[in-house]
C-alpha atoms as a PDB file:
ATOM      1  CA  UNK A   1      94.222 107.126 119.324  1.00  0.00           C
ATOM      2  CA  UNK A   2      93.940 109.176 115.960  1.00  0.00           C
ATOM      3  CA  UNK A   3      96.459 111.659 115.427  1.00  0.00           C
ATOM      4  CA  UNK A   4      95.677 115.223 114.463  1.00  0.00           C
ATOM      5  CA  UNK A   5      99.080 116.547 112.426  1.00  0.00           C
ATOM      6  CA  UNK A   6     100.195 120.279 111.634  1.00  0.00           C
ATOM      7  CA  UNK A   7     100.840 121.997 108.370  1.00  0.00           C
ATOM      8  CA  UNK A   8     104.482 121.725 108.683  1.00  0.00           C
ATOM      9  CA  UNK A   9     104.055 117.893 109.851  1.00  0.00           C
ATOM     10  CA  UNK A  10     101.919 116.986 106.433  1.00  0.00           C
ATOM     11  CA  UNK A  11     104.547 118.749 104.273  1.00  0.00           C
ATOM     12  CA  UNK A  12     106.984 116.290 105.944  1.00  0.00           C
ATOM     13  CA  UNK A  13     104.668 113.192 105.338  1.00  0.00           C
ATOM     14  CA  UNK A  14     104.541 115.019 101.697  1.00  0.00           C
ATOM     15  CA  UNK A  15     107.952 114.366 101.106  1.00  0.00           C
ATOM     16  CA  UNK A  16     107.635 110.767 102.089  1.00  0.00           C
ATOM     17  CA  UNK A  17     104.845 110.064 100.228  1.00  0.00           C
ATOM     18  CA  UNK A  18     106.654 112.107  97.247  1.00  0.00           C
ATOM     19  CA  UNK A  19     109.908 109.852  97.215  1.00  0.00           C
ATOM     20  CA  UNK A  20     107.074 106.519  97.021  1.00  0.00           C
ATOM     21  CA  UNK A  21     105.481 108.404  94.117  1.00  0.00           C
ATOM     22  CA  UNK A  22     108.896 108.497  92.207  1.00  0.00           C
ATOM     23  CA  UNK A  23     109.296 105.093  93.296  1.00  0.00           C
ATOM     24  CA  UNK A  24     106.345 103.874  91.265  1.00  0.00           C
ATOM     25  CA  UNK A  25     107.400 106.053  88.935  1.00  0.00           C
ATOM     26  CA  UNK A  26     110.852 104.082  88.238  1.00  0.00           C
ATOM     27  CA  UNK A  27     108.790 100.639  88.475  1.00  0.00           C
ATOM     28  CA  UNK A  28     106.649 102.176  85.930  1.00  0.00           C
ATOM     29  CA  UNK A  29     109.540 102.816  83.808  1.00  0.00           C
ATOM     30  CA  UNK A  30     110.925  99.054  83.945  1.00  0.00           C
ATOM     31  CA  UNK A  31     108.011  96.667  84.221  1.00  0.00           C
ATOM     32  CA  UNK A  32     107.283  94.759  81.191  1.00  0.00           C
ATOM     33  CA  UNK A  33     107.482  90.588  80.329  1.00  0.00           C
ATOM     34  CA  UNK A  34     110.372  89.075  80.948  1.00  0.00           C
ATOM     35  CA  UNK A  35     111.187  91.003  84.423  1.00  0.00           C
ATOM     36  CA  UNK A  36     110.609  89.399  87.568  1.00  0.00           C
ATOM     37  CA  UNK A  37     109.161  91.137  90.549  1.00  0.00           C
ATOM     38  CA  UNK A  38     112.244  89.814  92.944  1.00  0.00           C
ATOM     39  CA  UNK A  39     114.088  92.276  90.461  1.00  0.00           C
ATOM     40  CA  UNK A  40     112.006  95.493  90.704  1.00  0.00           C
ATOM     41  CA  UNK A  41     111.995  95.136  94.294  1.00  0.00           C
ATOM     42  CA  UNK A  42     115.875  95.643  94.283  1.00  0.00           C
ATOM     43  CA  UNK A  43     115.584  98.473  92.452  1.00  0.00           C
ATOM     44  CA  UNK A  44     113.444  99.826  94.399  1.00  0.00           C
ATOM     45  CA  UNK A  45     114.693  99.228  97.580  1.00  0.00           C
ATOM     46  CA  UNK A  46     118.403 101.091  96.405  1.00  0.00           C
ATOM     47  CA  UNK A  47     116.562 103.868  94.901  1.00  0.00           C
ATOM     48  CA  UNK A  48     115.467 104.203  98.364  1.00  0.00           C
ATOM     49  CA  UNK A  49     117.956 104.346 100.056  1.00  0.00           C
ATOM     50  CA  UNK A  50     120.075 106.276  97.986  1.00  0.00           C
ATOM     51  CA  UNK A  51     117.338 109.167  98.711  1.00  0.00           C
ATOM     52  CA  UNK A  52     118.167 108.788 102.080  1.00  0.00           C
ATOM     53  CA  UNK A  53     115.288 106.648 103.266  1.00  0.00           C
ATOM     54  CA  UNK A  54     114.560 103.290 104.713  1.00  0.00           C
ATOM     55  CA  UNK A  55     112.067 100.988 102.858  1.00  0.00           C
ATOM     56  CA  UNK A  56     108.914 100.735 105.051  1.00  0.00           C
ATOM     57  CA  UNK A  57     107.850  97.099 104.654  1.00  0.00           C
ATOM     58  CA  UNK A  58     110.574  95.710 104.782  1.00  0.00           C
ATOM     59  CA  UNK A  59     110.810  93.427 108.140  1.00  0.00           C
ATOM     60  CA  UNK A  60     107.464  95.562 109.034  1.00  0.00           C
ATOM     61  CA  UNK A  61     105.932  92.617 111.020  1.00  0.00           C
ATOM     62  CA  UNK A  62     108.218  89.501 108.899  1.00  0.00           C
ATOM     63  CA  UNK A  63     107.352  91.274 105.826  1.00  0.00           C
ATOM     64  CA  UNK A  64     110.512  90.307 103.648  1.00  0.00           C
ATOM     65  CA  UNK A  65     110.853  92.875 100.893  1.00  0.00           C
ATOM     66  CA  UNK A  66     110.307  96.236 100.088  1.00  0.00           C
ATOM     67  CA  UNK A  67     107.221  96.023  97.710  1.00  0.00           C
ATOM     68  CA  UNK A  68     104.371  94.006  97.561  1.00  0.00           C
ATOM     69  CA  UNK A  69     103.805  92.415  94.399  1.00  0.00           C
ATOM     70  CA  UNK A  70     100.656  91.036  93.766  1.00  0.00           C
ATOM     71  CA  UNK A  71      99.840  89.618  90.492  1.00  0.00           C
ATOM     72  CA  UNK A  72      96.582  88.907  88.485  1.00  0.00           C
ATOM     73  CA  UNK A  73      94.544  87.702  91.711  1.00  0.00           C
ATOM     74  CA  UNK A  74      96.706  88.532  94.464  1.00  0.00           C
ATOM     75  CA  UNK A  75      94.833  90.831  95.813  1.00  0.00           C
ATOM     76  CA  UNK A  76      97.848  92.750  98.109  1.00  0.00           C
ATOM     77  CA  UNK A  77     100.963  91.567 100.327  1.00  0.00           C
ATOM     78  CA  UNK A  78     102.412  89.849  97.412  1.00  0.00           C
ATOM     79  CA  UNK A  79     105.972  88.881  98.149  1.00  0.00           C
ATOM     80  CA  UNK A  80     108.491  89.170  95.174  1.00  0.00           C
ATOM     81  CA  UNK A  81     109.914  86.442  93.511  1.00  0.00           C
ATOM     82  CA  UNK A  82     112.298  85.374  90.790  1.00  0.00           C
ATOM     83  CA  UNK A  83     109.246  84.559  88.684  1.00  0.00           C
ATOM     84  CA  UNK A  84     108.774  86.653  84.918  1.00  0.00           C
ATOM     85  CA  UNK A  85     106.076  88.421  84.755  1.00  0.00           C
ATOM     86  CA  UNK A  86     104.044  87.549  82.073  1.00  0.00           C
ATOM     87  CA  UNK A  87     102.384  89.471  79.094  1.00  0.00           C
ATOM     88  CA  UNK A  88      98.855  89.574  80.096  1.00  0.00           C
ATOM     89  CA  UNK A  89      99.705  89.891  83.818  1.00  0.00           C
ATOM     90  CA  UNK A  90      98.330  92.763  85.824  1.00  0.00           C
ATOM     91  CA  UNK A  91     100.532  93.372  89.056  1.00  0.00           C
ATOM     92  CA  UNK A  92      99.722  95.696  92.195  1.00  0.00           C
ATOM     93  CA  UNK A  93     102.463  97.340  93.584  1.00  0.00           C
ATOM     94  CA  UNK A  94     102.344  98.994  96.982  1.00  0.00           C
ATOM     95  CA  UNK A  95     105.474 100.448  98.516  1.00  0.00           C
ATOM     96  CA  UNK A  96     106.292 102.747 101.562  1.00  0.00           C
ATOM     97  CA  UNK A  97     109.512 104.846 102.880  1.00  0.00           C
ATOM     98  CA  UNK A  98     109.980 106.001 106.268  1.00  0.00           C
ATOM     99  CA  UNK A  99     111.848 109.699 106.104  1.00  0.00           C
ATOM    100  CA  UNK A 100     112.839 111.637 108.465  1.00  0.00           C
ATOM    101  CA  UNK A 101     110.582 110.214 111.022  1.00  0.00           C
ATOM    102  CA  UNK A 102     107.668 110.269 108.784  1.00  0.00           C
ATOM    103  CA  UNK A 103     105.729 107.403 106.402  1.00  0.00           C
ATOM    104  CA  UNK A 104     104.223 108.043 102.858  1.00  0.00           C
ATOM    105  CA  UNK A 105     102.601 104.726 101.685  1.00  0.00           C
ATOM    106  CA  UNK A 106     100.619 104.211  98.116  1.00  0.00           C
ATOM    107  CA  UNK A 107     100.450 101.898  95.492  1.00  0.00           C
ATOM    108  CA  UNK A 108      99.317 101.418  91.469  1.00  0.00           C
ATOM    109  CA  UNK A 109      98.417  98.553  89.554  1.00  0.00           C
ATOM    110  CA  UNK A 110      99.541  97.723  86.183  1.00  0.00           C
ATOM    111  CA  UNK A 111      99.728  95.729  83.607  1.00  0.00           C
ATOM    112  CA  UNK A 112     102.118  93.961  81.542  1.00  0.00           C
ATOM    113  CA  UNK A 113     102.034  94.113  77.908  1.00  0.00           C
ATOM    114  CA  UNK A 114      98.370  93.688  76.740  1.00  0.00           C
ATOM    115  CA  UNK A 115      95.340  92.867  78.737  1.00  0.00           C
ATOM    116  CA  UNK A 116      91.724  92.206  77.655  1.00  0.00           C
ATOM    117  CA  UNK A 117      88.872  94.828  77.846  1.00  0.00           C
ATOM    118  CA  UNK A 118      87.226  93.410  81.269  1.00  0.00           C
ATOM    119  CA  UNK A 119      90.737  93.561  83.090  1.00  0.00           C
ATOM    120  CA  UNK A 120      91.065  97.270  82.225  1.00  0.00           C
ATOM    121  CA  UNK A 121      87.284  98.044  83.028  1.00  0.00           C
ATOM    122  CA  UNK A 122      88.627  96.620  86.125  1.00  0.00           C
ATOM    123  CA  UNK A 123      91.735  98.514  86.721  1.00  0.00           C
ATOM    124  CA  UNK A 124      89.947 101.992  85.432  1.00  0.00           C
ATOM    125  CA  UNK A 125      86.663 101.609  87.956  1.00  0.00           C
ATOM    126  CA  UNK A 126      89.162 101.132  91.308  1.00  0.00           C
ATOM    127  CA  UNK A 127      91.189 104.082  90.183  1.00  0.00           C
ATOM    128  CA  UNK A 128      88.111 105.421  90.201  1.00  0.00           C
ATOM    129  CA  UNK A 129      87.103 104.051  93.177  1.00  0.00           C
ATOM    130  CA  UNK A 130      90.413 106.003  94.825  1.00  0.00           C
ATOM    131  CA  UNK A 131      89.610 109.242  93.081  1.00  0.00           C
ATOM    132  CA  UNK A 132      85.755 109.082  94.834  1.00  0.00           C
ATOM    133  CA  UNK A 133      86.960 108.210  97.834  1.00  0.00           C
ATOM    134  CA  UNK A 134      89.443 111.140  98.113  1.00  0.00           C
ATOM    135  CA  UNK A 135      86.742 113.582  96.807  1.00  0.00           C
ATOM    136  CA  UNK A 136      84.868 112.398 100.038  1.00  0.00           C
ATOM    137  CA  UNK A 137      87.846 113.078 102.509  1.00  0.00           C
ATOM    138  CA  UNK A 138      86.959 116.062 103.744  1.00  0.00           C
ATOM    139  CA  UNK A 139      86.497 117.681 107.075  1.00  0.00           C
ATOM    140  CA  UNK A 140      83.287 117.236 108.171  1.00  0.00           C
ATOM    141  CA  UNK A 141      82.402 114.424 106.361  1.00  0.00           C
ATOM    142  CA  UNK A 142      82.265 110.881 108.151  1.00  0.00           C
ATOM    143  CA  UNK A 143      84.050 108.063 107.258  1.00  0.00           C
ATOM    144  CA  UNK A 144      81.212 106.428 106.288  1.00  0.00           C
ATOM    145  CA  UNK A 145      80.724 109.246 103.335  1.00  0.00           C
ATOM    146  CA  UNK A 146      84.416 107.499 101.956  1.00  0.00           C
ATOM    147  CA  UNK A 147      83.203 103.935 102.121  1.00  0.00           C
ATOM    148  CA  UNK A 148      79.513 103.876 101.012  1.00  0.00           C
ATOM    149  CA  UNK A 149      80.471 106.137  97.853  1.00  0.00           C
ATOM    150  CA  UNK A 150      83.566 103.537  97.219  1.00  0.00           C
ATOM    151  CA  UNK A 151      81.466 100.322  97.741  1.00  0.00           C
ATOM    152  CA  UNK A 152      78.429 101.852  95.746  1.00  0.00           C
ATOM    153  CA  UNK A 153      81.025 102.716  92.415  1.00  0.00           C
ATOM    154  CA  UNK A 154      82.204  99.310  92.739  1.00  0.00           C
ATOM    155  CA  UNK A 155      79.177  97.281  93.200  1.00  0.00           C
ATOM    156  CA  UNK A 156      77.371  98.923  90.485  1.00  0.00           C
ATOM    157  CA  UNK A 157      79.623  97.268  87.981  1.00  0.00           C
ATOM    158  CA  UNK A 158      79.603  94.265  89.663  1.00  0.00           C
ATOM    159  CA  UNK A 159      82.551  93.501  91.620  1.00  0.00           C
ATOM    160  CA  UNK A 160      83.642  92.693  94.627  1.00  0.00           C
ATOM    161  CA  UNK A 161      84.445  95.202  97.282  1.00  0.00           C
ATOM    162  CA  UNK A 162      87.061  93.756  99.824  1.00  0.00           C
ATOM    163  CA  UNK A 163      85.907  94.064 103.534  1.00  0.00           C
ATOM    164  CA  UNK A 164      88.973  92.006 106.003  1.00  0.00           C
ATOM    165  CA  UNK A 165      90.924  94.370 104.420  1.00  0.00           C
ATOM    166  CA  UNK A 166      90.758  98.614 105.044  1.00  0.00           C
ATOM    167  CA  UNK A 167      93.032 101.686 104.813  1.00  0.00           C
ATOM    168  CA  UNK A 168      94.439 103.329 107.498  1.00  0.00           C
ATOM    169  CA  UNK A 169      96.284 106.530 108.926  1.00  0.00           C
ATOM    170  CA  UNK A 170      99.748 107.547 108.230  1.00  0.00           C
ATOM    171  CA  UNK A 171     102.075 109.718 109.763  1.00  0.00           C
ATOM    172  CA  UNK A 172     104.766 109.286 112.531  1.00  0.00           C
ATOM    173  CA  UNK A 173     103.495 105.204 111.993  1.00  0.00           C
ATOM    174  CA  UNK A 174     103.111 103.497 108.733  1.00  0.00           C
ATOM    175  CA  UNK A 175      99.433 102.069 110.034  1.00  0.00           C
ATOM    176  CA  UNK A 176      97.366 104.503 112.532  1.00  0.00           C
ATOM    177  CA  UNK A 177      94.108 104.823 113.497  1.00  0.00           C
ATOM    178  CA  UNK A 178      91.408 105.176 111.847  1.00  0.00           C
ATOM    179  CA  UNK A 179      90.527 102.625 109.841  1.00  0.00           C
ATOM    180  CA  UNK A 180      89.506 103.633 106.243  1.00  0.00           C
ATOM    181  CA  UNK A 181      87.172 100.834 104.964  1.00  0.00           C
ATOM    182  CA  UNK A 182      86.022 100.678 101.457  1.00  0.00           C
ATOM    183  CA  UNK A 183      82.346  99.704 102.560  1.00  0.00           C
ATOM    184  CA  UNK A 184      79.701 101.313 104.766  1.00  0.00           C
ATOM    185  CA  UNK A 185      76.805 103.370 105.624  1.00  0.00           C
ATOM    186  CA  UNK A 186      76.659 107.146 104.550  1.00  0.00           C
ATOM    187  CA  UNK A 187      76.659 109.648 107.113  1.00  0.00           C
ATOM    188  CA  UNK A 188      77.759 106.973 109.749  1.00  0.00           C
ATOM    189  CA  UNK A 189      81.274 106.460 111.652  1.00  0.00           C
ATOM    190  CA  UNK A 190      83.821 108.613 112.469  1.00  0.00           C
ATOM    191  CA  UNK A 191      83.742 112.724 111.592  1.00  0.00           C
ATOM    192  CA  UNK A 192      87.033 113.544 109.737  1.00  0.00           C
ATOM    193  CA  UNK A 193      88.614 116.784 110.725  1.00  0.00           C
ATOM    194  CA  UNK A 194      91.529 118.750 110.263  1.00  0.00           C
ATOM    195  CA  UNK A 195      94.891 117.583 109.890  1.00  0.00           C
ATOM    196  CA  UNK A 196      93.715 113.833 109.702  1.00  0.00           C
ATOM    197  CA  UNK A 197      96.117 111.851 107.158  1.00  0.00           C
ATOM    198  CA  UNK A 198      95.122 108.839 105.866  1.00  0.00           C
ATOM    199  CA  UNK A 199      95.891 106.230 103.192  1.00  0.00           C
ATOM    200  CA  UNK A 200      93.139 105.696 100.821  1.00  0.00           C
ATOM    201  CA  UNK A 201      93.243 102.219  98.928  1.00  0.00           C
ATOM    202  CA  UNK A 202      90.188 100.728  97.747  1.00  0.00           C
ATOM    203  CA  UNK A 203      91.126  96.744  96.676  1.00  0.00           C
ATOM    204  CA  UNK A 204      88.436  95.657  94.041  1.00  0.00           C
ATOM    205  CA  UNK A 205      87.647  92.330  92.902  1.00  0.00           C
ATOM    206  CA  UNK A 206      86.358  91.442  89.238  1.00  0.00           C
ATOM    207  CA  UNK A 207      84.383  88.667  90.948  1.00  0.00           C
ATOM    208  CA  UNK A 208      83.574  87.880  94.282  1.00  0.00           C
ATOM    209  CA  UNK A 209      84.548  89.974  97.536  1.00  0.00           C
ATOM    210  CA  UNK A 210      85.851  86.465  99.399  1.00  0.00           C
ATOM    211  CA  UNK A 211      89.537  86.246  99.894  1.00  0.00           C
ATOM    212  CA  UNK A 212      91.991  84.294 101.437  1.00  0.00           C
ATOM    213  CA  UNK A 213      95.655  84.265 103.010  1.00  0.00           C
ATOM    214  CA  UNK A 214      98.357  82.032 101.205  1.00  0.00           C
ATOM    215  CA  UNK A 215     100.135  79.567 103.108  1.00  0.00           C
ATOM    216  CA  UNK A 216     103.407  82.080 103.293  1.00  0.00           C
ATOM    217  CA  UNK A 217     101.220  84.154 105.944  1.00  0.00           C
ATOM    218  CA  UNK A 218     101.147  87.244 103.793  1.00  0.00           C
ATOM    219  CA  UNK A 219      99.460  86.969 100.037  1.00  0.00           C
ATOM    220  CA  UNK A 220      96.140  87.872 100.062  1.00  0.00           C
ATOM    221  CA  UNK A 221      94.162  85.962  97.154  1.00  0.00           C
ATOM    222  CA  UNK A 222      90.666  86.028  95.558  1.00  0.00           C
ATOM    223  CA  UNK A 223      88.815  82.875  96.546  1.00  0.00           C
ATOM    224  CA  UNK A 224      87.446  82.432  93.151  1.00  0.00           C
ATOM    225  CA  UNK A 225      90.653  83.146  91.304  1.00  0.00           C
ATOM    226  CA  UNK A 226      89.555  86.338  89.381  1.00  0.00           C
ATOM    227  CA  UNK A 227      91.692  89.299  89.314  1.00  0.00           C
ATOM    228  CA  UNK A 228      91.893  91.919  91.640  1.00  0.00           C
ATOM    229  CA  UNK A 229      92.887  95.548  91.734  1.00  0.00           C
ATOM    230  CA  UNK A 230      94.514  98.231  94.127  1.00  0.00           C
ATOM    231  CA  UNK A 231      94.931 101.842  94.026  1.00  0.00           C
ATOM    232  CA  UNK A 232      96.447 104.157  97.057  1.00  0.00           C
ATOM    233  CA  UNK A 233      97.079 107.113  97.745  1.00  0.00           C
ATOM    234  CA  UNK A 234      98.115 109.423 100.988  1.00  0.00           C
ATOM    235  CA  UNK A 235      95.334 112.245 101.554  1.00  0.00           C
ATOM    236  CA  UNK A 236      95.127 114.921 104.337  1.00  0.00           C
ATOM    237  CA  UNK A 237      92.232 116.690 105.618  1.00  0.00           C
ATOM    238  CA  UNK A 238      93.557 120.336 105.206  1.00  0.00           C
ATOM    239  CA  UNK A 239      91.527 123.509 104.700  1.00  0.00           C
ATOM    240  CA  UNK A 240      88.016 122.312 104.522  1.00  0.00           C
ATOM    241  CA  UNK A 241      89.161 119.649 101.557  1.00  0.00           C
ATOM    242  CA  UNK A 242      91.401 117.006 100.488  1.00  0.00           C
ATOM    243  CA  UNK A 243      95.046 117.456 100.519  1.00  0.00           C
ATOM    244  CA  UNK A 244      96.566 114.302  98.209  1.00  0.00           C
ATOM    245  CA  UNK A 245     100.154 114.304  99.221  1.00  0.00           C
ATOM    246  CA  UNK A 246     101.062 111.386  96.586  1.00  0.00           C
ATOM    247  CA  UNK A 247     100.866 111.789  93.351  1.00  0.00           C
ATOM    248  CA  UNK A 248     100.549 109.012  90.226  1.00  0.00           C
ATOM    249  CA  UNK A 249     102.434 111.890  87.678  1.00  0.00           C
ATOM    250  CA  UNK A 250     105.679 109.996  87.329  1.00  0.00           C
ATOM    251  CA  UNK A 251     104.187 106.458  86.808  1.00  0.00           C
ATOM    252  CA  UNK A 252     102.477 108.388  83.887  1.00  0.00           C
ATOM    253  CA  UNK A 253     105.077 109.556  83.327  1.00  0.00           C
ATOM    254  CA  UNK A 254     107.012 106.586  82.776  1.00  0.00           C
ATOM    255  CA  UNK A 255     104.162 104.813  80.952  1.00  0.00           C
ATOM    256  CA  UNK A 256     103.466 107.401  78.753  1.00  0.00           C
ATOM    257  CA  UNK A 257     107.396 107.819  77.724  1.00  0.00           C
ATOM    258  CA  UNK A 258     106.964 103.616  76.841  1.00  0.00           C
ATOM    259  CA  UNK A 259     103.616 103.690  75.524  1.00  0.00           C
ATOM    260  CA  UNK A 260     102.364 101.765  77.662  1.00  0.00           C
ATOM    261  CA  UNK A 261      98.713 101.945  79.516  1.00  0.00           C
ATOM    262  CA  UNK A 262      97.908 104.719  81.479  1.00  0.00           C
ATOM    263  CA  UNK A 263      95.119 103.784  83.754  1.00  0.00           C
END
């Protein structure tokens, strides 16, 4: 059953989806070589909690940690480990905080230290990916409208559009109904409408679409190896348009402050 939610309920799924924004943001302002992801996902699990909220993933279905890290071709559900990151490295990490009875959910990849040209192209076409997908989210539209102009984007500069795995709704659960695929037909599947909320996050390969699931019953990896990427962001369907209730401002923030890459 998809749930419809008020104005006052998406300001409260705001806030969530605020406090994973700063999140990122403090990530942001400590990745680098030499850290390991077991590490950031301490810090991020007491910055947290010191806002008053409970990390999302953590023991969501088994799910050990608070973020998942996935590196270079992990394509999501990375779990952290006591293992540097590397220069070269790009790392996706998705996070989520339950507040007040409400979820926010989103997720940036970065990278660590310097990266060649085709990783970037990589990185820069999902964030665009996200940004057309959002621009789609409106009420009226289907969901189809979302994943066609996603999958299109993507395929036209080559890569791989992940299907086993799809957005979702957000809201009083951190994974609701509907579905948000990154592939489709235009015009087909479900009509958005008001007050939907969903979480946007198109996962792009550089090469093929084909993944598959680590023995550890969580990492998601690129059969061929090649890197993947993963933007996210919470969006509701408020006033005719797209509401985006996340925000990427303090990771650029951060990056910006270090000079690192701004995607």
């Amino acid at each position: 059953m998809i749930k419809y939610y008020s104005p006052a309920e998406i300001n409260e799924i705001r806030t969530s989806a605020q406090l994973v924004s700063k999140t990122l943001g403090l990530i942001a302002s400590l990745i680098e070589p030499g850290i390991s992801t077991l590490e950031l996902d301490r810090v991020a699990e007491e910055f947290i909690r010191d806002h008053g909220a409970k990390p999302a993933f953590k023991g969501f279905q088994g799910f050990p940690n608070t973020l998942c890290m996935s590196r270079n071709e992990e394509v999501v559900h990375g779990i952290p480990s006591d293992k540097p990151l590397e220069n070269g490295d790009v790392v996706s990490v998705d996070c989520g905080v339950k507040l007040n009875g409400y979820y926010g959910d989103h997720a940036y990849t970065f990278v660590v230290g310097e990266v060649n040209f085709q990783i970037l192209k990589l990185l820069r076409v999902t964030k665009e990916c996200l940004d057309i997908g959002i621009n789609n989210a409106v009420h009226g539209n289907a969901m189809g409208d979302i994943a066609f102009n996603i999958q299109q984007h993507a395929e036209s500069h080559g890569y791989g559009v992940v299907r086993e795995l799809v957005g979702h709704g957000v809201g009083r659960n951190l994974h609701e109904e509907p579905q948000v695929p990154n592939y489709g037909k235009k015009g087909k599947g479900l009509r958005l409408r008001e007050g939907m909320v969903l979480a946007i996050e198109p996962m792009i390969n550089m090469g093929t679409q084909n993944i598959i699931q680590l023995k550890d019953g969580w990492t998601i990896v690129t059969v061929d190896k090649k890197p993947s990427a993963h933007f996210e962001h919470n969006v509701a369907v408020m006033n005719g348009k797209a509401d985006v209730l996340s925000t990427f401002a303090f990771v650029e923030e951060a990056l910006i402050k270090k000079g690192s890459v701004v995607i």
